[in-house]
C-alpha atoms as a PDB file:
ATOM      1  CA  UNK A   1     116.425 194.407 192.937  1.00  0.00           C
ATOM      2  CA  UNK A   2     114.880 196.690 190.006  1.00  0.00           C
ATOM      3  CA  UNK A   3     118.320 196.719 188.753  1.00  0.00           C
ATOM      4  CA  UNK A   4     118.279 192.906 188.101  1.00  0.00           C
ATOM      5  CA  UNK A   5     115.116 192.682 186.694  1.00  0.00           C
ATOM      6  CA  UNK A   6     116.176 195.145 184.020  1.00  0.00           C
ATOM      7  CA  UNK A   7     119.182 193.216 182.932  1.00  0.00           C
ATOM      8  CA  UNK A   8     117.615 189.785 182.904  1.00  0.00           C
ATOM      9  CA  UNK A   9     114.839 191.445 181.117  1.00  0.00           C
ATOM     10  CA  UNK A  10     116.930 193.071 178.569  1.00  0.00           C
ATOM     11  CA  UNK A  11     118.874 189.825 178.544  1.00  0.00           C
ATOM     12  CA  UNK A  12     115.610 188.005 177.225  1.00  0.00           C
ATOM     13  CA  UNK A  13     114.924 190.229 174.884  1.00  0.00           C
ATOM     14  CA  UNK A  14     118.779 190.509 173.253  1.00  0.00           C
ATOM     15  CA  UNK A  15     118.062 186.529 173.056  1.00  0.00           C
ATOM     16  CA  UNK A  16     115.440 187.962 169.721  1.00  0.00           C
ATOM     17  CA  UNK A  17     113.150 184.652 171.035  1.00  0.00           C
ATOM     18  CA  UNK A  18     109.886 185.003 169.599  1.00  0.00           C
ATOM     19  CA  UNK A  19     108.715 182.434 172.279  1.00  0.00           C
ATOM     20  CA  UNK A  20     105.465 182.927 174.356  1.00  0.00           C
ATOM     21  CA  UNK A  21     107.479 182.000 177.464  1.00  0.00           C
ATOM     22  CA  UNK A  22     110.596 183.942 176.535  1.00  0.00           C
ATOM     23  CA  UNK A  23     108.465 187.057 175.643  1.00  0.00           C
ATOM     24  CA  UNK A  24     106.593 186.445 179.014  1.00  0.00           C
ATOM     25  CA  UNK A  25     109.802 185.792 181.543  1.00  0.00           C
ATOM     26  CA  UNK A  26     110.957 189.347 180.220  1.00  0.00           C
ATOM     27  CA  UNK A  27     107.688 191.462 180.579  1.00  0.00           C
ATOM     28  CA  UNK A  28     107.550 189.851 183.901  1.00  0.00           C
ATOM     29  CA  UNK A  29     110.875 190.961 184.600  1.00  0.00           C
ATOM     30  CA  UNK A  30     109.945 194.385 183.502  1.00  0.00           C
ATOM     31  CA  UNK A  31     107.159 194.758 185.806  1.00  0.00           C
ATOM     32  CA  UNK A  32     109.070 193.549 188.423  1.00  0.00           C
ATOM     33  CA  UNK A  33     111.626 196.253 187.681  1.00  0.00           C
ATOM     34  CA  UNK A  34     108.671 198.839 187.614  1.00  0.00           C
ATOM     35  CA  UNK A  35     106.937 197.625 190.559  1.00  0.00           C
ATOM     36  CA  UNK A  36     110.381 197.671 192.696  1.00  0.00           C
ATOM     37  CA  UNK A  37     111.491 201.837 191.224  1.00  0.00           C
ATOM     38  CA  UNK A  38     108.156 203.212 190.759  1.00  0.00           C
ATOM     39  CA  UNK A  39     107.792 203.741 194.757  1.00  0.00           C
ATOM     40  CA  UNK A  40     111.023 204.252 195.714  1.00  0.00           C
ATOM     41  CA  UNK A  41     112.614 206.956 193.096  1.00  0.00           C
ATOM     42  CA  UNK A  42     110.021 209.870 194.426  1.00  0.00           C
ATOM     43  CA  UNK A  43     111.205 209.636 198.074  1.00  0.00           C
ATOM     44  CA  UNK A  44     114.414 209.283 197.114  1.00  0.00           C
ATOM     45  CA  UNK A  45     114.429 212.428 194.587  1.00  0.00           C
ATOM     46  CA  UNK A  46     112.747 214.321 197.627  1.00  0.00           C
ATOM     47  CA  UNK A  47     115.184 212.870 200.470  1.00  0.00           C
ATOM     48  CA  UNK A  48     117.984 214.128 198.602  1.00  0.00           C
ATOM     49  CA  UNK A  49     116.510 217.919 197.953  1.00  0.00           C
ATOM     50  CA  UNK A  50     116.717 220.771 200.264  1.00  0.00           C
ATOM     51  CA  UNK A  51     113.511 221.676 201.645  1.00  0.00           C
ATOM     52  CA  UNK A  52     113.546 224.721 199.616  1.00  0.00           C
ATOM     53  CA  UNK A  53     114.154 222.781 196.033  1.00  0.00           C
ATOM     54  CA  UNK A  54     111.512 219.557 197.198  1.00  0.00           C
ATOM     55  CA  UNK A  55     108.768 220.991 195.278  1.00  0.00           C
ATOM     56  CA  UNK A  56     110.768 221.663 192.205  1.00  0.00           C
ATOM     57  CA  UNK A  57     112.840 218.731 192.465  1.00  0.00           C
ATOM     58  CA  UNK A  58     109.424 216.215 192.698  1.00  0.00           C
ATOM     59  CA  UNK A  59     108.386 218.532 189.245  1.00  0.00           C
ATOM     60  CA  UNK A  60     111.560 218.095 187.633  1.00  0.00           C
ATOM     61  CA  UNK A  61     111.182 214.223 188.508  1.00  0.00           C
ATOM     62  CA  UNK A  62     107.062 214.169 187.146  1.00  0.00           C
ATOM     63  CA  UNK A  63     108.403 215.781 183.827  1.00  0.00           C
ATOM     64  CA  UNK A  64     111.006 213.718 183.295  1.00  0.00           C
ATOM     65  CA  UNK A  65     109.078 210.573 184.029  1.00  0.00           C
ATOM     66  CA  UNK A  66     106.579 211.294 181.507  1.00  0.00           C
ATOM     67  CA  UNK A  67     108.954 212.518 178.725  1.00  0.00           C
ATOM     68  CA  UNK A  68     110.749 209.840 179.225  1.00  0.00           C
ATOM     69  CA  UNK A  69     107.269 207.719 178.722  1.00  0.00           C
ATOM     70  CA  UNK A  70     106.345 209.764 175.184  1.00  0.00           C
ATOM     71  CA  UNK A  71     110.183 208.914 173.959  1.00  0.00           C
ATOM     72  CA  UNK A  72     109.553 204.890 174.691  1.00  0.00           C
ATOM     73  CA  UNK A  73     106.700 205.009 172.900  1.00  0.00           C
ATOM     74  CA  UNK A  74     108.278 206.902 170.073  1.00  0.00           C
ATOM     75  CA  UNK A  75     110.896 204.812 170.038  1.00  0.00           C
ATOM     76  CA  UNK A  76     109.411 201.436 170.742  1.00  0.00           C
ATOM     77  CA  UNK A  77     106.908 202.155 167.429  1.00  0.00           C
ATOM     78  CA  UNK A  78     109.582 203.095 166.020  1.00  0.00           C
ATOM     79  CA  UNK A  79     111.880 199.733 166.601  1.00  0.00           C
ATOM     80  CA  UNK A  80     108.594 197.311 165.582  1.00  0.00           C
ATOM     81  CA  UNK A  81     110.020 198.395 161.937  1.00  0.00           C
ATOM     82  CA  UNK A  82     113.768 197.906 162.941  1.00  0.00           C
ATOM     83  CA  UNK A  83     113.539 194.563 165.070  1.00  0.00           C
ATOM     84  CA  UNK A  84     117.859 194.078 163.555  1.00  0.00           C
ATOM     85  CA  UNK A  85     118.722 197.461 165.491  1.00  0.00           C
ATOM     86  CA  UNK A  86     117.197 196.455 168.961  1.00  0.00           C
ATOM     87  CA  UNK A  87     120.827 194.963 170.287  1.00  0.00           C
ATOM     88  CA  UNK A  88     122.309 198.145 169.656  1.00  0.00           C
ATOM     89  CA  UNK A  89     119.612 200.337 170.933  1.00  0.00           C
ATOM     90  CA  UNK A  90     119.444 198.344 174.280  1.00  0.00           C
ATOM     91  CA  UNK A  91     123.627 198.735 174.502  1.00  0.00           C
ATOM     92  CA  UNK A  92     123.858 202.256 174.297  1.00  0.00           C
ATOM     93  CA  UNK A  93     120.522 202.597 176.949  1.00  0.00           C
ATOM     94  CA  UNK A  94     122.850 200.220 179.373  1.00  0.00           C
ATOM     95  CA  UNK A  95     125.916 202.733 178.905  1.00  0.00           C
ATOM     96  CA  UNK A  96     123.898 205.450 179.213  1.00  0.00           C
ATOM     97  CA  UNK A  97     121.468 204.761 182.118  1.00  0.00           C
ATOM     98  CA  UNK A  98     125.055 203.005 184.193  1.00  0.00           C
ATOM     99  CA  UNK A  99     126.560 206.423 183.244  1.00  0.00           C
ATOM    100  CA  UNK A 100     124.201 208.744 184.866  1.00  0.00           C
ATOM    101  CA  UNK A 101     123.435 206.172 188.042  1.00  0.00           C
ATOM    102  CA  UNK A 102     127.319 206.312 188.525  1.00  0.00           C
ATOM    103  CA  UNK A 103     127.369 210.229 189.140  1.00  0.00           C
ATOM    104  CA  UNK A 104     124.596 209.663 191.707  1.00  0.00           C
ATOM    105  CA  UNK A 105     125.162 210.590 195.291  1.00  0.00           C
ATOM    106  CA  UNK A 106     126.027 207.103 197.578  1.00  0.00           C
ATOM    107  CA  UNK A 107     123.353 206.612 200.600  1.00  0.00           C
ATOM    108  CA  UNK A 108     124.330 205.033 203.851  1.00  0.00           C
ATOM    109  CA  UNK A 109     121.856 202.272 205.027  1.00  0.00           C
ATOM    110  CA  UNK A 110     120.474 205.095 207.562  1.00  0.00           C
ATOM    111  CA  UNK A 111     119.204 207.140 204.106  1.00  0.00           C
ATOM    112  CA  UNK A 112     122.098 209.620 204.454  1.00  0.00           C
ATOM    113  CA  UNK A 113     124.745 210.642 202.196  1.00  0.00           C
ATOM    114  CA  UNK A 114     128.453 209.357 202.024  1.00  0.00           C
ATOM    115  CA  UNK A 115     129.940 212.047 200.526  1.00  0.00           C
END
C-alpha cells in the first residue's frame, strides 16, 4: 500500500500543478505512504536481525531514518530554487529506492524468509 501512495504522490507532483487540490491529493498521498511504513519498517528491520545484531540493527535503522530526514530537508530547500530540476530528482530517487528494495530479502506471508 505505502508503495502506491508514493508513486501516485510523486505522480502529482511530476504533473508541476500548482493547484490547491493537486498539491493536496499528493500530500495526502504522502501521509498515507508515511502512515502505512512508519509502523511496519521497525519490526520488520528487527524480524529480520539475529537476536544478537537487534539492538544494532534498530540503531542502524534510527540513524538512517533521521539522516535521511536532515538530507530531505536539505534537499527540498534546496529544490524551492530549482522547481525545473524536480522531474529529474524524483527519477533518479525511483531508480534508486526500486534498486535497493530489489536486493531485499522476500518474506513468506507467515513473516519468514524465502531464500
Amino acid at each position: 500500500g505505502g508503495v502506491v501512495c508514493v508513486a501516485a504522490s510523486a505522480l502529482f507532483m511530476i504533473g508541476g500543478s500548482s493547484e490547491f487540490l493537486s498539491v493536496a491529493a499528493a500530500m495526502g498521498f504522502t501521509i498515507l505512504a508515511v502512515a502505512t511504513a512508519e509502523p511496519a519498517a521497525p519490526s520488520i528491520v528487527t524480524h529480520l536481525a539475529n537476536d544478537s545484531a537487534r539492538g544494532t540493527a534498530a540503531g542502524l535503522y534510527h540513524m538512517c531514518q533521521f539522516t535521511g530526514s536532515f538530507f530531505g530537508g536539505l534537499v527540498g530547500g534546496y529544490m524551492l530554487d530549482r522547481p525545473q530540476e524536480l522531474g529529474v530528482l524524483l527519477f533518479l530517487e525511483a531508480v534508486l529506492w526500486f534498486a535497493l528494495a530489489s536486493g531485499l530479502p522476500s518474506l513468506g506471508p507467515d513473516g519468514q524468509r524465502r531464500d
